[in-house]
Protein backbone atom coordinates (compact mmCIF):
# COMPACT_ATOMS: atom_id res chain seq x y z
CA UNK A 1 0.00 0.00 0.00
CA UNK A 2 1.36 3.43 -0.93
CA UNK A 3 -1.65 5.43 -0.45
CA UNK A 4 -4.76 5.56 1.88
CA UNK A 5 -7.51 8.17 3.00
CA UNK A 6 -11.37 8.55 3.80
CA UNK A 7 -13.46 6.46 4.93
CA UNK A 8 -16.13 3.85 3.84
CA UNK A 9 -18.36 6.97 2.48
CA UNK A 10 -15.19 8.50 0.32
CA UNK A 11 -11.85 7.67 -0.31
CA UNK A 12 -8.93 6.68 -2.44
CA UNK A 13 -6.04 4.18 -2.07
CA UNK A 14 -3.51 2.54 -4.03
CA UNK A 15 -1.64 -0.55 -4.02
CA UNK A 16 1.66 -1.27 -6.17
CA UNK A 17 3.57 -4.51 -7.05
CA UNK A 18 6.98 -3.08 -6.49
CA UNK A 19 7.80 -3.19 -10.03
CA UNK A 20 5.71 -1.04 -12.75
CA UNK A 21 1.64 -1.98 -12.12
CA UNK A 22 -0.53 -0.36 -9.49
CA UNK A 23 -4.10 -0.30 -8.71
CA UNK A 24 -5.92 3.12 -7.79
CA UNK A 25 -9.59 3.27 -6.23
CA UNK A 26 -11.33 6.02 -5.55
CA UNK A 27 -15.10 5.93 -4.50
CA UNK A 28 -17.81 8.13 -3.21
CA UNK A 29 -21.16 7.85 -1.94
CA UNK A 30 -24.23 9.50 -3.71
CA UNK A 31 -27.53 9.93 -2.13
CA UNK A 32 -29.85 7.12 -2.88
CA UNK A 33 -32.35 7.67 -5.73
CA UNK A 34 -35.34 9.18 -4.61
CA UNK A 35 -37.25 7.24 -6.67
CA UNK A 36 -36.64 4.90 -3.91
CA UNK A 37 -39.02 6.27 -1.62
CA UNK A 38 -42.60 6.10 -2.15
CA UNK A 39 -43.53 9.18 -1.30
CA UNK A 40 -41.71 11.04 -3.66
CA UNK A 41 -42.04 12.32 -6.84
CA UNK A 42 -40.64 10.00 -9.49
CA UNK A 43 -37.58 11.31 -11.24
CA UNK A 44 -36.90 13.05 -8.71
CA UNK A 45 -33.15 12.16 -8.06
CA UNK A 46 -31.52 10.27 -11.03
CA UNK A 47 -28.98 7.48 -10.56
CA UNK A 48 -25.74 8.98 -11.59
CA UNK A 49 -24.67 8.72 -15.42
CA UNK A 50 -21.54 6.72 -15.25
CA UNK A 51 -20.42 7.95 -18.71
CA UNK A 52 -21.35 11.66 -17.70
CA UNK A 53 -18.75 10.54 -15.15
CA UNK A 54 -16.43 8.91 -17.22
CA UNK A 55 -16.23 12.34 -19.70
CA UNK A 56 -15.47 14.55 -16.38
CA UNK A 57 -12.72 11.51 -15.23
CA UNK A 58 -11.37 12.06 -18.58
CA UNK A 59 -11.07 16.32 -18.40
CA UNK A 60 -9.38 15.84 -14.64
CA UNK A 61 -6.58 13.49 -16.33
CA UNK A 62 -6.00 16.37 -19.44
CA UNK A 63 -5.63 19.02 -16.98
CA UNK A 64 -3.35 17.36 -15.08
CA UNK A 65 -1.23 16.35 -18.12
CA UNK A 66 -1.34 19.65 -19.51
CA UNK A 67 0.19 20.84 -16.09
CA UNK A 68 2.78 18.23 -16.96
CA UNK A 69 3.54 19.17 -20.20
CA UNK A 70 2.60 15.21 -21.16
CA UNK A 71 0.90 13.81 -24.16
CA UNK A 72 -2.29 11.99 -23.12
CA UNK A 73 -4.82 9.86 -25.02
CA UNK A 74 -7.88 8.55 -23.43
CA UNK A 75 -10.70 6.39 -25.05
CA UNK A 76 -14.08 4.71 -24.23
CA UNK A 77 -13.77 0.94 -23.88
CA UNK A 78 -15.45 -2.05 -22.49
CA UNK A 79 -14.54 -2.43 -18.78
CA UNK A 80 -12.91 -5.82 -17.66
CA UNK A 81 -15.69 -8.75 -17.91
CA UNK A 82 -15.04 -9.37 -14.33
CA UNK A 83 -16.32 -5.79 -13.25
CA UNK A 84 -19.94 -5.50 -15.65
CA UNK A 85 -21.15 -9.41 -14.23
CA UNK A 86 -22.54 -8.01 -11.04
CA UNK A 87 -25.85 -6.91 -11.70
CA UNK A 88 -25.85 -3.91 -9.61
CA UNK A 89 -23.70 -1.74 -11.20
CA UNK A 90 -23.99 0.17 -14.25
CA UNK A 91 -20.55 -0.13 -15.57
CA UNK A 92 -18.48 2.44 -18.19
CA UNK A 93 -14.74 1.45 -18.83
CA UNK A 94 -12.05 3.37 -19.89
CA UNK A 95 -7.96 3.29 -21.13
CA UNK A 96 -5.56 6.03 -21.03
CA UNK A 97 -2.13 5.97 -22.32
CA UNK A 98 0.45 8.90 -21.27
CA UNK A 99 3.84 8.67 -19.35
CA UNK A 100 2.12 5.01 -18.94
CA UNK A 101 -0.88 2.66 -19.90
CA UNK A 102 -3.98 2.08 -17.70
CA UNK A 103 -6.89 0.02 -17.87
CA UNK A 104 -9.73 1.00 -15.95
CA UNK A 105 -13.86 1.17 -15.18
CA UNK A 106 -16.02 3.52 -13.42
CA UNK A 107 -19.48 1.99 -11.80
CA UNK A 108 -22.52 3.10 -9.72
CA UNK A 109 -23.29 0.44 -7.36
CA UNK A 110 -27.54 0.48 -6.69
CA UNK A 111 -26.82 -1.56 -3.58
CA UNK A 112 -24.83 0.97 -1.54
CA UNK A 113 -24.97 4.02 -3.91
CA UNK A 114 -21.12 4.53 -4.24
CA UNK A 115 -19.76 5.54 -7.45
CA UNK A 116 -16.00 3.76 -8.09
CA UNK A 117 -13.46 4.67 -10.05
CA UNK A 118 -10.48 1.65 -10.33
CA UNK A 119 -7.57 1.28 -12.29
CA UNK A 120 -4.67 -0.57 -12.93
CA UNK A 121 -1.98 1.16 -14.43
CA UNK A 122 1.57 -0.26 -16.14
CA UNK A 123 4.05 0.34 -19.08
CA UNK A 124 2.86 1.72 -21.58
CA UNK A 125 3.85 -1.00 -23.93
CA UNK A 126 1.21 -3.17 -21.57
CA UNK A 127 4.44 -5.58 -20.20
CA UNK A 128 3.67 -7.13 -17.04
CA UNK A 129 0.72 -8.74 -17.76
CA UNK A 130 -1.30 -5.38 -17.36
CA UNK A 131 -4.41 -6.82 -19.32
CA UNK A 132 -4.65 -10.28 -17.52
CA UNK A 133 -4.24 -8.18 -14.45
CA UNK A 134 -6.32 -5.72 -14.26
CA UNK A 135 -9.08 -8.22 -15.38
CA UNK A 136 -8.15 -10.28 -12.50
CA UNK A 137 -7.81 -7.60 -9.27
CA UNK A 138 -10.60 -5.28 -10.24
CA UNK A 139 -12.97 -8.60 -10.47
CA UNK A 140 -11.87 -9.42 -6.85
CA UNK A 141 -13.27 -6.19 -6.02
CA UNK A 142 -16.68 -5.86 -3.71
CA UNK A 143 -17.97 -2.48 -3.32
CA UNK A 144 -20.78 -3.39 -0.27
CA UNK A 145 -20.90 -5.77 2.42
CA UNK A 146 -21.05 -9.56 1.48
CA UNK A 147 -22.95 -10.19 4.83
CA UNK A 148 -25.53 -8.11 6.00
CA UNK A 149 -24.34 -6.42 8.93
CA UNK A 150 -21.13 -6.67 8.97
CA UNK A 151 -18.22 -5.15 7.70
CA UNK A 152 -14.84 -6.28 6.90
CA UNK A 153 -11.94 -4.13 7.39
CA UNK A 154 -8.72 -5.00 6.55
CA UNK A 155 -5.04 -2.88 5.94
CA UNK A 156 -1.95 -4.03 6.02
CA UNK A 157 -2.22 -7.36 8.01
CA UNK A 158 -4.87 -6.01 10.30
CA UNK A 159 -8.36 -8.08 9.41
CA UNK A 160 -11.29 -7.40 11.71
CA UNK A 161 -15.05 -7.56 11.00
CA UNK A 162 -17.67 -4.52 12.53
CA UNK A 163 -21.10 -4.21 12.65
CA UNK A 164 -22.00 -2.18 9.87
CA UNK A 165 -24.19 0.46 12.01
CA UNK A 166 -20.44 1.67 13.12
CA UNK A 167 -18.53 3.94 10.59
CA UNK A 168 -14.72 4.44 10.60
CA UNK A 169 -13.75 8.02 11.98
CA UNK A 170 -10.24 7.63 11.91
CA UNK A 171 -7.54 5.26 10.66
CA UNK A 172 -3.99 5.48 12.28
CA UNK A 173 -1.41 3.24 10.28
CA UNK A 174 2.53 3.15 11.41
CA UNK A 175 4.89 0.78 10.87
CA UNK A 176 4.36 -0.94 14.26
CA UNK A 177 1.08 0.46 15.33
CA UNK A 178 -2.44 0.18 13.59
CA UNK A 179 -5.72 1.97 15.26
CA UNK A 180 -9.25 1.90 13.51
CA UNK A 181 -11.93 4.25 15.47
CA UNK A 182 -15.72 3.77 14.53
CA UNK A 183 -18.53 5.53 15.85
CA UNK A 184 -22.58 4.66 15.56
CA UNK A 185 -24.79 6.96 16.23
CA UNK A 186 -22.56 10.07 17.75
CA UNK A 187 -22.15 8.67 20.90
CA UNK A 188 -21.02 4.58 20.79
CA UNK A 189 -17.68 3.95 20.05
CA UNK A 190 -15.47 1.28 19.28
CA UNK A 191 -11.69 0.71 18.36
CA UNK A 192 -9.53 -1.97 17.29
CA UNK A 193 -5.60 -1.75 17.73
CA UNK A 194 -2.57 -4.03 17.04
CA UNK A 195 0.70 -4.11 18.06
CA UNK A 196 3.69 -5.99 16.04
CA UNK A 197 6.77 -7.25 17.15
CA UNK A 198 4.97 -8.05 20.34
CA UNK A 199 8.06 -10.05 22.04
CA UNK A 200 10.24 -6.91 21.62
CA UNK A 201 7.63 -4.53 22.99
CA UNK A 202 6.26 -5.68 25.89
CA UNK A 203 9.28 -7.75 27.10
CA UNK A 204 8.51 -8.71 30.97
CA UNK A 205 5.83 -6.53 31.20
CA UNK A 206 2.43 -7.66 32.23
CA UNK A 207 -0.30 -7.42 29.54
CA UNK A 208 -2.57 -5.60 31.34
CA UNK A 209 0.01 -3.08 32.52
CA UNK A 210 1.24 -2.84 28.98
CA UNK A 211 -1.71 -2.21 27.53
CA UNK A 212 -2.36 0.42 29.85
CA UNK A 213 0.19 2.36 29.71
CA UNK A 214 0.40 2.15 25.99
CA UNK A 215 -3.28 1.94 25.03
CA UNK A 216 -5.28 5.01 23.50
CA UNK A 217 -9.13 6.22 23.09
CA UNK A 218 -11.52 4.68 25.57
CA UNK A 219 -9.28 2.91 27.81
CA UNK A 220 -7.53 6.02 28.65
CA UNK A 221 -11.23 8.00 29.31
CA UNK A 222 -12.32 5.00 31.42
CA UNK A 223 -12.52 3.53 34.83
CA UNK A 224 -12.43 -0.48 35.22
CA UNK A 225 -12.41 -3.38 36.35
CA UNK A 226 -9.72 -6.04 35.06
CA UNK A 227 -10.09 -9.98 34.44
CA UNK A 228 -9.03 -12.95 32.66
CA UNK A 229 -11.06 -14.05 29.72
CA UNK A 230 -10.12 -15.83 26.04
CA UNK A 231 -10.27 -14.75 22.91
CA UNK A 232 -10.10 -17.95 20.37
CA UNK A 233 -8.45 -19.87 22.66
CA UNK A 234 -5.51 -17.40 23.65
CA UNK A 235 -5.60 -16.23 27.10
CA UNK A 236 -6.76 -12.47 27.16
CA UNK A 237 -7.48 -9.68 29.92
CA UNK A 238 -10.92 -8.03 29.93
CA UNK A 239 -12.41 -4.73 31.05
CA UNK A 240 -15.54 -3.70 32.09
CA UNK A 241 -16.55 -0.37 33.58
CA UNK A 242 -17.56 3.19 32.84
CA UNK A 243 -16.56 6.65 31.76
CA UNK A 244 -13.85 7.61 33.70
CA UNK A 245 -14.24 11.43 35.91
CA UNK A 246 -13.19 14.80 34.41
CA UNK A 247 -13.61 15.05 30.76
CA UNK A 248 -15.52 12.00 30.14
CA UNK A 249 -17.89 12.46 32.55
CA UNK A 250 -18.77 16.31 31.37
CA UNK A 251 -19.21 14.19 27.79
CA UNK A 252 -22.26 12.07 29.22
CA UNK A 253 -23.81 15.54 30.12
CA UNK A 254 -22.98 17.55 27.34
CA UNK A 255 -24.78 14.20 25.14
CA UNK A 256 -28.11 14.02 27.81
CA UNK A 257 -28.10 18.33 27.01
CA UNK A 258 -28.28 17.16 23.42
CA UNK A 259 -30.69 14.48 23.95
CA UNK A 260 -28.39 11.44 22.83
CA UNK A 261 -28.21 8.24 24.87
CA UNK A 262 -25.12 9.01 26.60
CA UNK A 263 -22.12 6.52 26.52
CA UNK A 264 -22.12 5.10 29.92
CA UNK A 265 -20.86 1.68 29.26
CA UNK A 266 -16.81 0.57 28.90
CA UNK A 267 -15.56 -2.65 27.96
CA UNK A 268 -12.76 -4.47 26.17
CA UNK A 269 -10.73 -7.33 25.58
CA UNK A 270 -6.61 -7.47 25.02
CA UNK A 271 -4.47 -10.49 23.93
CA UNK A 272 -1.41 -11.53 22.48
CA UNK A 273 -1.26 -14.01 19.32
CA UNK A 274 2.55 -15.14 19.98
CA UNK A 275 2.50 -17.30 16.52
CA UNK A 276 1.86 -13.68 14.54
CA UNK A 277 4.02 -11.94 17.64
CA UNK A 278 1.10 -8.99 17.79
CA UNK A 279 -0.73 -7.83 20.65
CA UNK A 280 -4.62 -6.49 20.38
CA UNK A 281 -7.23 -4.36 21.80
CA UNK A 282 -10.75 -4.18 21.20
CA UNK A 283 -12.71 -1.79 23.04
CA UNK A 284 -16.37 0.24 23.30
CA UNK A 285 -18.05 2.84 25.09
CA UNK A 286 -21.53 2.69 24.16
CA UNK A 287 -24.95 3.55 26.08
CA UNK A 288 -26.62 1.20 28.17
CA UNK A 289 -28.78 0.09 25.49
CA UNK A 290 -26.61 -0.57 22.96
CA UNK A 291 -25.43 -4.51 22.67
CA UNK A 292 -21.88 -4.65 23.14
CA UNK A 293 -19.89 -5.57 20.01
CA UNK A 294 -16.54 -6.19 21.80
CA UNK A 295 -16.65 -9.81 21.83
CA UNK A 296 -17.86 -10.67 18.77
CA UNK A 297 -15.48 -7.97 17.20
CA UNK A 298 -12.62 -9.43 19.04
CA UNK A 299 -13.53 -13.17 17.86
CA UNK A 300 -12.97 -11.86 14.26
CA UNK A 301 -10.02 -9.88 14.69
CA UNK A 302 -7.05 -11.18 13.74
């Protein structure tokens, strides 16, 4: 990965092989046709026109080259096979050929109204297998959740799975370190972290003691209660508790002022998987009546 922002809603990243291909994907999400809700007036809102999209695609990359001072041909053509067999998009491809080649599609997805732009780019002479390729990653590629209600996220060799209801907020990705923050609903939170090289890190140190000191988000705005517990079969430490007094108590007033359900509730779950030599930390603040996804976010985190 050489490139990452957003969120589920909007973003970009891009992946490269080291050598000369890459993949780009950039998506955003529309507002959901109107049309969709029977009160309205039909027509109202009009799935966007992919090609309409594709033309304004094509005057961002002409600007850019013109800025370069590069020579830059782009033409209609049929996206990848692998992108147009999912009925529920509404596909338009596209190539390009500058300072290199790329093959590429742009779809609306009806499902979760996100319009995606993806490419894979390589020599221009189209060495490296760029057709096979391209054919072959953007087909992998899901745009929507492949089981209702929950979400996979996955970077680097962080893999977790989130209820849907809870959107990312913040990503924080370092060479040792990885944090993903979600929030549902203003108030509930929920944060998964991972540590690598774990042997080196902690050393002697206890886990719980670790964690503590090096923890960050809710653990740090909570008060607790610490026990054992196990997380697929590894041995694990568990919290349970509330917001902690200062700041995160003038929070759960400052959220009753605004009428929210305030986040009352604190728990979590830490381990250490010595096979991958990482350390985690799941953890949730969340009102009372919110179910608590820590354990079943924990049981898919690896």
């Amino acid at each position: 990965m050489t490139g990452y922002s957003g969120t589920s809603g909007e973003g970009y990243f891009r992946v490269d092989d080291g050598e000369n291909l890459s993949l780009e994907v950039k998506w955003a999400t529309e507002k959901a046709p109107i049309s969709l809700i029977p009160w309205a007036k039909p027509g109202a809102v009009k799935p966007p026109d992919v090609e309409i999209r594709r033309e304004a695609y094509f005057k961002r990359l002409r600007d850019a080259a013109k800025k370069k001072k590069l020579v830059l041909t782009t033409k209609d053509a049929d996206a990848p096979r692998s992108v147009t067999v999912r009925p529920e998009r509404s596909v338009a491809g596209f190539t390009w050929t500058g300072d290199k080649r790329a093959i590429g599609a742009i779809w609306y997805c009806a499902v979760c109204h996100r319009v995606t732009i993806a490419q894979v780019t390589g020599d221009v002479s189209g060495k490296g297998g760029l057709v096979g390729k391209s054919d072959a990653v953007m087909g992998s590629m899901a745009c929507h959740d492949a089981v209702n209600g929950q979400r996979v996220w996955a970077i680097y060799d962080l893999d977790t799975t989130v209820p849907t209801d809870y959107e990312l907020v913040t990503a924080q990705l370092m060479n040792v370190y990885l944090r993903l923050s979600f929030v549902k609903n203003h108030t509930a939170r929920l944060s998964v972290e991972q540590w690598a090289v774990a042997n080196v890190a902690r050393k002697e140190a206890f886990l719980d003691d670790w964690v503590a000191a090096n923890a960050k988000g809710e653990l740090r705005q909570a008060r607790y209660s610490v026990s054992e517990g196990r997380v697929r079969d590894l041995a694990a430490v568990t919290y349970t508790g509330g917001p902690a007094f200062g700041q995160p108590m003038i929070e759960v007033v400052q959220e009753l002022t605004r009428f929210q359900k305030p986040a009352t509730r604190f728990s979590g779950v830490a381990w250490e998987d010595e096979s991958a030599n990482k350390m985690y930390l799941v953890q949730a603040r969340r009102p009372r009546s919110e179910p608590d996804p820590v354990a079943a976010v924990a049981g898919a985190t690896k």
